[in-house]
N, C-alpha and C. Protein backbone atom coordinates (compact mmCIF):
# COMPACT_ATOMS: atom_id res chain seq x y z
N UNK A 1 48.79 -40.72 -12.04
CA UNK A 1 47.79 -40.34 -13.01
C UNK A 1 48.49 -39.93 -14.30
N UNK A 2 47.92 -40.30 -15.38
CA UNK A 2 48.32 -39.88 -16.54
C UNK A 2 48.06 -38.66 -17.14
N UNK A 3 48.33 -38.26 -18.35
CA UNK A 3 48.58 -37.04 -18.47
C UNK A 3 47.51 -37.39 -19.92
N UNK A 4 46.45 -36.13 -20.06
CA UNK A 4 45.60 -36.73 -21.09
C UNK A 4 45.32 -36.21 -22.37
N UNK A 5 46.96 -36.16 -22.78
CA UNK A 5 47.66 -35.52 -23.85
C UNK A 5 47.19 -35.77 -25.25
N UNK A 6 47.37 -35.13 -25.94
CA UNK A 6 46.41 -35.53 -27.58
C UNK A 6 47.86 -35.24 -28.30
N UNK A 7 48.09 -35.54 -29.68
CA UNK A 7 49.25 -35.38 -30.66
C UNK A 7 49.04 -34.43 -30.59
N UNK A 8 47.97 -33.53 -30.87
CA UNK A 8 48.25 -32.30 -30.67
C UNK A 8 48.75 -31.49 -29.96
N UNK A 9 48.33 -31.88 -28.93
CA UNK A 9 48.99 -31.16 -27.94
C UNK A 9 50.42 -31.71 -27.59
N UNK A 10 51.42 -32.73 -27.67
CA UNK A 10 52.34 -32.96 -28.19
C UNK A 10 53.14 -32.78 -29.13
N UNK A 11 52.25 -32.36 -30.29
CA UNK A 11 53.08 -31.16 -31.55
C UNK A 11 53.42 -29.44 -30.68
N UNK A 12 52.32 -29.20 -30.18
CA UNK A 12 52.24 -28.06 -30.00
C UNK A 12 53.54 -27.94 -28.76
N UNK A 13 53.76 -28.71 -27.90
CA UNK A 13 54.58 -28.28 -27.29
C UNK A 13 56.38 -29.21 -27.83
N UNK A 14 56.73 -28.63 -29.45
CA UNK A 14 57.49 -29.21 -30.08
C UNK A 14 58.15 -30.61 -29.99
N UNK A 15 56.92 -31.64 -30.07
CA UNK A 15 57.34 -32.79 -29.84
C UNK A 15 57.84 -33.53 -29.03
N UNK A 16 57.78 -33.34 -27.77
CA UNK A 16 58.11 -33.57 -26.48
C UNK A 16 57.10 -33.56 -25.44
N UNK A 17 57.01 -34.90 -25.05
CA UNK A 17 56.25 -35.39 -23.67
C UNK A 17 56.83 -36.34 -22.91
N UNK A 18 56.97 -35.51 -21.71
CA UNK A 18 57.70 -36.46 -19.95
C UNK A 18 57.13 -37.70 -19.66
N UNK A 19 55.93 -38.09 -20.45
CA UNK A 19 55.27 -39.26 -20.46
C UNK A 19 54.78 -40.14 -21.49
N UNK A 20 54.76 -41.27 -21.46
CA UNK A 20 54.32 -41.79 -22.62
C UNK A 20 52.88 -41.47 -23.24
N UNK A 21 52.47 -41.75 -24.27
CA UNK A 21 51.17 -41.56 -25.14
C UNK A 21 50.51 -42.95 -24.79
N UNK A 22 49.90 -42.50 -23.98
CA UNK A 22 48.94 -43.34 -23.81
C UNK A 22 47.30 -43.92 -24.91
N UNK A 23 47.36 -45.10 -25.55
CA UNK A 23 45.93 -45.79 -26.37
C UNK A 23 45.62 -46.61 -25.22
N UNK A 24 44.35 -46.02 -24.74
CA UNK A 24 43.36 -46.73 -23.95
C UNK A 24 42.25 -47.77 -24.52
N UNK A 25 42.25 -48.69 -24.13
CA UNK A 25 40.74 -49.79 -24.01
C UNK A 25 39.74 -49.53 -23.89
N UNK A 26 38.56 -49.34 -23.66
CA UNK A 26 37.33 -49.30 -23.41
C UNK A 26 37.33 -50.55 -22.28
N UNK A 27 38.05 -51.82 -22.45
CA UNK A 27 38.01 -52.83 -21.98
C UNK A 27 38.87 -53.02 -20.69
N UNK A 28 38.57 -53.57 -19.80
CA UNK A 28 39.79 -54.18 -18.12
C UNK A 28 40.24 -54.49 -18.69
N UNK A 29 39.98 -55.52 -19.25
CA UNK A 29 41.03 -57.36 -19.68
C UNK A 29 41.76 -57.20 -20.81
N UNK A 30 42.45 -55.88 -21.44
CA UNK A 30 43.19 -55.38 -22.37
C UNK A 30 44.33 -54.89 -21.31
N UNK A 31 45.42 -55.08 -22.18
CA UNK A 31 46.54 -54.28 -21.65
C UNK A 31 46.51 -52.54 -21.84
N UNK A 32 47.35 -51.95 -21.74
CA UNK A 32 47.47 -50.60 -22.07
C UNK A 32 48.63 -50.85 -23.07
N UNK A 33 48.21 -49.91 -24.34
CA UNK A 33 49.40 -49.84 -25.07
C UNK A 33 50.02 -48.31 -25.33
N UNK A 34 51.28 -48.33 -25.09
CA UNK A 34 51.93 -46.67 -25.11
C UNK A 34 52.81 -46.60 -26.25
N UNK A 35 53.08 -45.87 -26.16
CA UNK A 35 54.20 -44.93 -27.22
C UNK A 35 54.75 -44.54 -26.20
N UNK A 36 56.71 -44.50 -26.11
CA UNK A 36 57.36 -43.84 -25.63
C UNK A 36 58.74 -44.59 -25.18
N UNK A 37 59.70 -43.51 -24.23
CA UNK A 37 61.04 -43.97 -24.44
C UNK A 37 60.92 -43.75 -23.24
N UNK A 38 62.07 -44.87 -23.11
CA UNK A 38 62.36 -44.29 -21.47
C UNK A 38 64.27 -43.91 -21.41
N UNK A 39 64.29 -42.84 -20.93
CA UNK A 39 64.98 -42.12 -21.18
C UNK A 39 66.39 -42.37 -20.63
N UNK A 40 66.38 -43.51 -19.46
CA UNK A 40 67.66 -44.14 -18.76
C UNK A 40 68.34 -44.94 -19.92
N UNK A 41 67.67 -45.81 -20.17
CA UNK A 41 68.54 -46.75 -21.22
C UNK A 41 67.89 -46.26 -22.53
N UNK A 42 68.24 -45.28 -22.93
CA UNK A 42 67.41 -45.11 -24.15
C UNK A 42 66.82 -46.10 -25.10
N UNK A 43 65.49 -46.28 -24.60
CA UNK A 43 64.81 -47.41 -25.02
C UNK A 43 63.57 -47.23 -25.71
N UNK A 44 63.15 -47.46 -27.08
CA UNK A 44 62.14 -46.73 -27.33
C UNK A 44 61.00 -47.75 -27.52
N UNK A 45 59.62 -47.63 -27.91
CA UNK A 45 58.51 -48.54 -28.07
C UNK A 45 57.15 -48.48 -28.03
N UNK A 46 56.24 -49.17 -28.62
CA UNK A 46 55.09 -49.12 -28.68
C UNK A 46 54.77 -50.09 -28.83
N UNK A 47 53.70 -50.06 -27.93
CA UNK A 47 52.96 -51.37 -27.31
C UNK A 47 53.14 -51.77 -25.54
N UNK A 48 53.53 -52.32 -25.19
CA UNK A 48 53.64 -52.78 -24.02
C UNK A 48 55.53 -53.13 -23.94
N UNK A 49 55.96 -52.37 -22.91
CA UNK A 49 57.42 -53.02 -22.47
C UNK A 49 57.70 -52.77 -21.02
N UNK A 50 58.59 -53.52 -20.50
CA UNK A 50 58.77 -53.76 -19.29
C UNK A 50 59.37 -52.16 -18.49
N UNK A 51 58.96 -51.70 -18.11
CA UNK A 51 59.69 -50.02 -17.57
C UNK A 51 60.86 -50.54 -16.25
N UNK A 52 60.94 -51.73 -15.83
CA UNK A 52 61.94 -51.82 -14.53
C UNK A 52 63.11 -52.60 -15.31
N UNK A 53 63.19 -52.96 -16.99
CA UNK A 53 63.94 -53.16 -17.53
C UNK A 53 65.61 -52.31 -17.54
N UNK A 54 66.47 -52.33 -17.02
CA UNK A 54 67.71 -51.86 -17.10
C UNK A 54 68.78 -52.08 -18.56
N UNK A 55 68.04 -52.84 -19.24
CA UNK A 55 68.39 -52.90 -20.33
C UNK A 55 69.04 -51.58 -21.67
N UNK A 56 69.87 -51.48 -22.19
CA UNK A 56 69.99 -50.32 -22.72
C UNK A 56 69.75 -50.58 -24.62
N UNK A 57 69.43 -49.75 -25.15
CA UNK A 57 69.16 -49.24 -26.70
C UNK A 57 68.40 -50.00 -27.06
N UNK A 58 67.51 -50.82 -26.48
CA UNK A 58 66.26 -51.33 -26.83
C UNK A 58 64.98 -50.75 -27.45
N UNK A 59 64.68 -51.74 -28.68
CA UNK A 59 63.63 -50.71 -29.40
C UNK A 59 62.26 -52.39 -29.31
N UNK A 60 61.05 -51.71 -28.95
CA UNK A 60 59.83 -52.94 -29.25
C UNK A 60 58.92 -52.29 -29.99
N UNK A 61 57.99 -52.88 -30.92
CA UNK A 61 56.70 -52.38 -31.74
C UNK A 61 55.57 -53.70 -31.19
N UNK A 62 55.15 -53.69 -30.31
CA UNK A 62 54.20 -54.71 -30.60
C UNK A 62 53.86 -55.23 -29.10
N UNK A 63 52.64 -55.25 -28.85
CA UNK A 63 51.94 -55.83 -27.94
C UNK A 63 52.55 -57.40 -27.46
N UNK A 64 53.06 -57.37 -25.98
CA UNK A 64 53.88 -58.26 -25.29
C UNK A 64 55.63 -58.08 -25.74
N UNK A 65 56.18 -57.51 -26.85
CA UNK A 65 57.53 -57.46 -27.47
C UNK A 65 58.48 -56.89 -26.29
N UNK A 66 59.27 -57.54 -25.98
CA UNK A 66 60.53 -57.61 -25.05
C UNK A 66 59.61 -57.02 -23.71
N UNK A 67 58.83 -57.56 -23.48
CA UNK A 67 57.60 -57.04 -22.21
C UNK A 67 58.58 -57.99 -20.57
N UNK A 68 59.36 -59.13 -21.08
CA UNK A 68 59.82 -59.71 -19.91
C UNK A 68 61.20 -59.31 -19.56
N UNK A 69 62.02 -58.56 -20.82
CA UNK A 69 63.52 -58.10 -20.58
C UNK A 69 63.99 -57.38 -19.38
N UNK A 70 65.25 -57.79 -18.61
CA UNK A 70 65.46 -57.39 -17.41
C UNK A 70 66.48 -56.70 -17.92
N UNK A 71 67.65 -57.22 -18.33
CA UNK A 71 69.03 -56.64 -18.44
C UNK A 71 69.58 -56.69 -20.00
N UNK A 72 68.82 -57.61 -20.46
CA UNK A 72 68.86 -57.54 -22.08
C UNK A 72 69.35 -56.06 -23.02
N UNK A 73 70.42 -56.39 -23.64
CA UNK A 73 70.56 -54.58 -24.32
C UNK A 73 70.84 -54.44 -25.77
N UNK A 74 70.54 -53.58 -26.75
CA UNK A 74 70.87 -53.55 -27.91
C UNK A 74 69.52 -54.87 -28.65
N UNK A 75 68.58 -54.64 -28.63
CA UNK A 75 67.56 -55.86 -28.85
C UNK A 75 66.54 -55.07 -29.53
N UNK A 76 65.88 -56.03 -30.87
CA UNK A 76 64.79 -55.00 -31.72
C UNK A 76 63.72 -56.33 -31.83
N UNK A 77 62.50 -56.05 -31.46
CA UNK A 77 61.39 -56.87 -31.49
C UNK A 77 60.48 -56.07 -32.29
N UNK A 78 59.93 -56.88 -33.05
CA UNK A 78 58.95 -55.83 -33.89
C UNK A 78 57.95 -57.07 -34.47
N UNK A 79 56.71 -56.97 -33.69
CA UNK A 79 55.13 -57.71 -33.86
C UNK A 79 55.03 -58.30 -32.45
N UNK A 80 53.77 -58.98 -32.18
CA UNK A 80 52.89 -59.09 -31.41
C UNK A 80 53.59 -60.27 -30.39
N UNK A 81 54.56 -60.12 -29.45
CA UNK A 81 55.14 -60.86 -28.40
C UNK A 81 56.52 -61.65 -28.90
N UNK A 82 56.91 -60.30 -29.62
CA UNK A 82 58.66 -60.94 -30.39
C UNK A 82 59.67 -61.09 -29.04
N UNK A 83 60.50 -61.72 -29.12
CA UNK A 83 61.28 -61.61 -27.54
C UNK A 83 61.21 -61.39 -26.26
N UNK A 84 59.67 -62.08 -26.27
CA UNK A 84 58.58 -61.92 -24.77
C UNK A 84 58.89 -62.59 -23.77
N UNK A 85 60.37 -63.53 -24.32
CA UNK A 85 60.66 -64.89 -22.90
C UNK A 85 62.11 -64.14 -22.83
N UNK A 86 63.14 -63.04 -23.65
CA UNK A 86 63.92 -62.52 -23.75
C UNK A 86 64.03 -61.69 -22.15
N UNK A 87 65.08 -62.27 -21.20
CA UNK A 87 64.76 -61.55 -20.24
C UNK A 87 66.78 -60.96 -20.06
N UNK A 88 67.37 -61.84 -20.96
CA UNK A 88 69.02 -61.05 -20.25
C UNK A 88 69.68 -61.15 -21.85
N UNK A 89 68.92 -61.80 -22.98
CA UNK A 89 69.79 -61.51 -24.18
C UNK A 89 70.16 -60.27 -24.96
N UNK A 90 71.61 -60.41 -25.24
CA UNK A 90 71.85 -59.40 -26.21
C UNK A 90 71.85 -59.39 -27.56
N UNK A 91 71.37 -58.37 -28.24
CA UNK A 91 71.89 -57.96 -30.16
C UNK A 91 70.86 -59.08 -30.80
N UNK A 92 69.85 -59.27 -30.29
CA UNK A 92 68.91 -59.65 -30.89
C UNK A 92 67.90 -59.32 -32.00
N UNK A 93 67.96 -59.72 -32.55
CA UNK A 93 66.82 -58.71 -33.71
C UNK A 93 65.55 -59.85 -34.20
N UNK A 94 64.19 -59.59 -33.63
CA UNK A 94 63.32 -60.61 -34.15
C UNK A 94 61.90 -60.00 -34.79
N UNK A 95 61.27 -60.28 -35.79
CA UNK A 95 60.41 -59.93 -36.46
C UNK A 95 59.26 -60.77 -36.82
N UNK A 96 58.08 -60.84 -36.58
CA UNK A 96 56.83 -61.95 -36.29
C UNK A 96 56.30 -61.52 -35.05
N UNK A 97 55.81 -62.80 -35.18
CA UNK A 97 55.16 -63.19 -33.96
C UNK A 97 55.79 -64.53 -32.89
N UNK A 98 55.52 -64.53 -31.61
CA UNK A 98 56.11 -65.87 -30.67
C UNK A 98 55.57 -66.88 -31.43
């Protein structure tokens, strides 16, 4: 279960949450899109990214962006399914769309 945190309440406890920020759908057939890092490979992002990714210093902005990366590391996707077939490349940097 998620945690049903507001910025505020994320300011208030000085900018720090054990979980991502969750933007919910109204809709099923939408993905979930988060805010957050995951803290093994310091990996940061918003939108949708793969969490069983082992990948390290990975940054995504964008709905589907490095969503398929397994081992991929050092990689910056930024818009709507940038490096979405990216599953083991490194030092990538892509900006657009697929």
């Amino acid at each position: 279960e998620f945690s049903q945190d507001t910025l505020q309440s994320v300011v208030n406890r000085d900018n720090y949450t054990p979980r991502d920020i969750l933007f919910r759908k109204e809709s099923n057939d939408r993905k979930e899109i988060r805010f957050g890092t995951d803290i093994p490979t310091a990996s940061l992002y918003f939108g949708t990214f793969n969490k069983l990714s082992t990948g390290n210093y990975n940054v995504s902005y964008g709905i589907g962006a490095l969503e398929n990366n397994t081992t991929g590391e050092t990689n910056t996707a930024i818009g709507g399914y940038t490096l979405y077939s990216n599953t083991v490349g490194k030092h990538n940097t892509a900006i657009g769309t697929s």
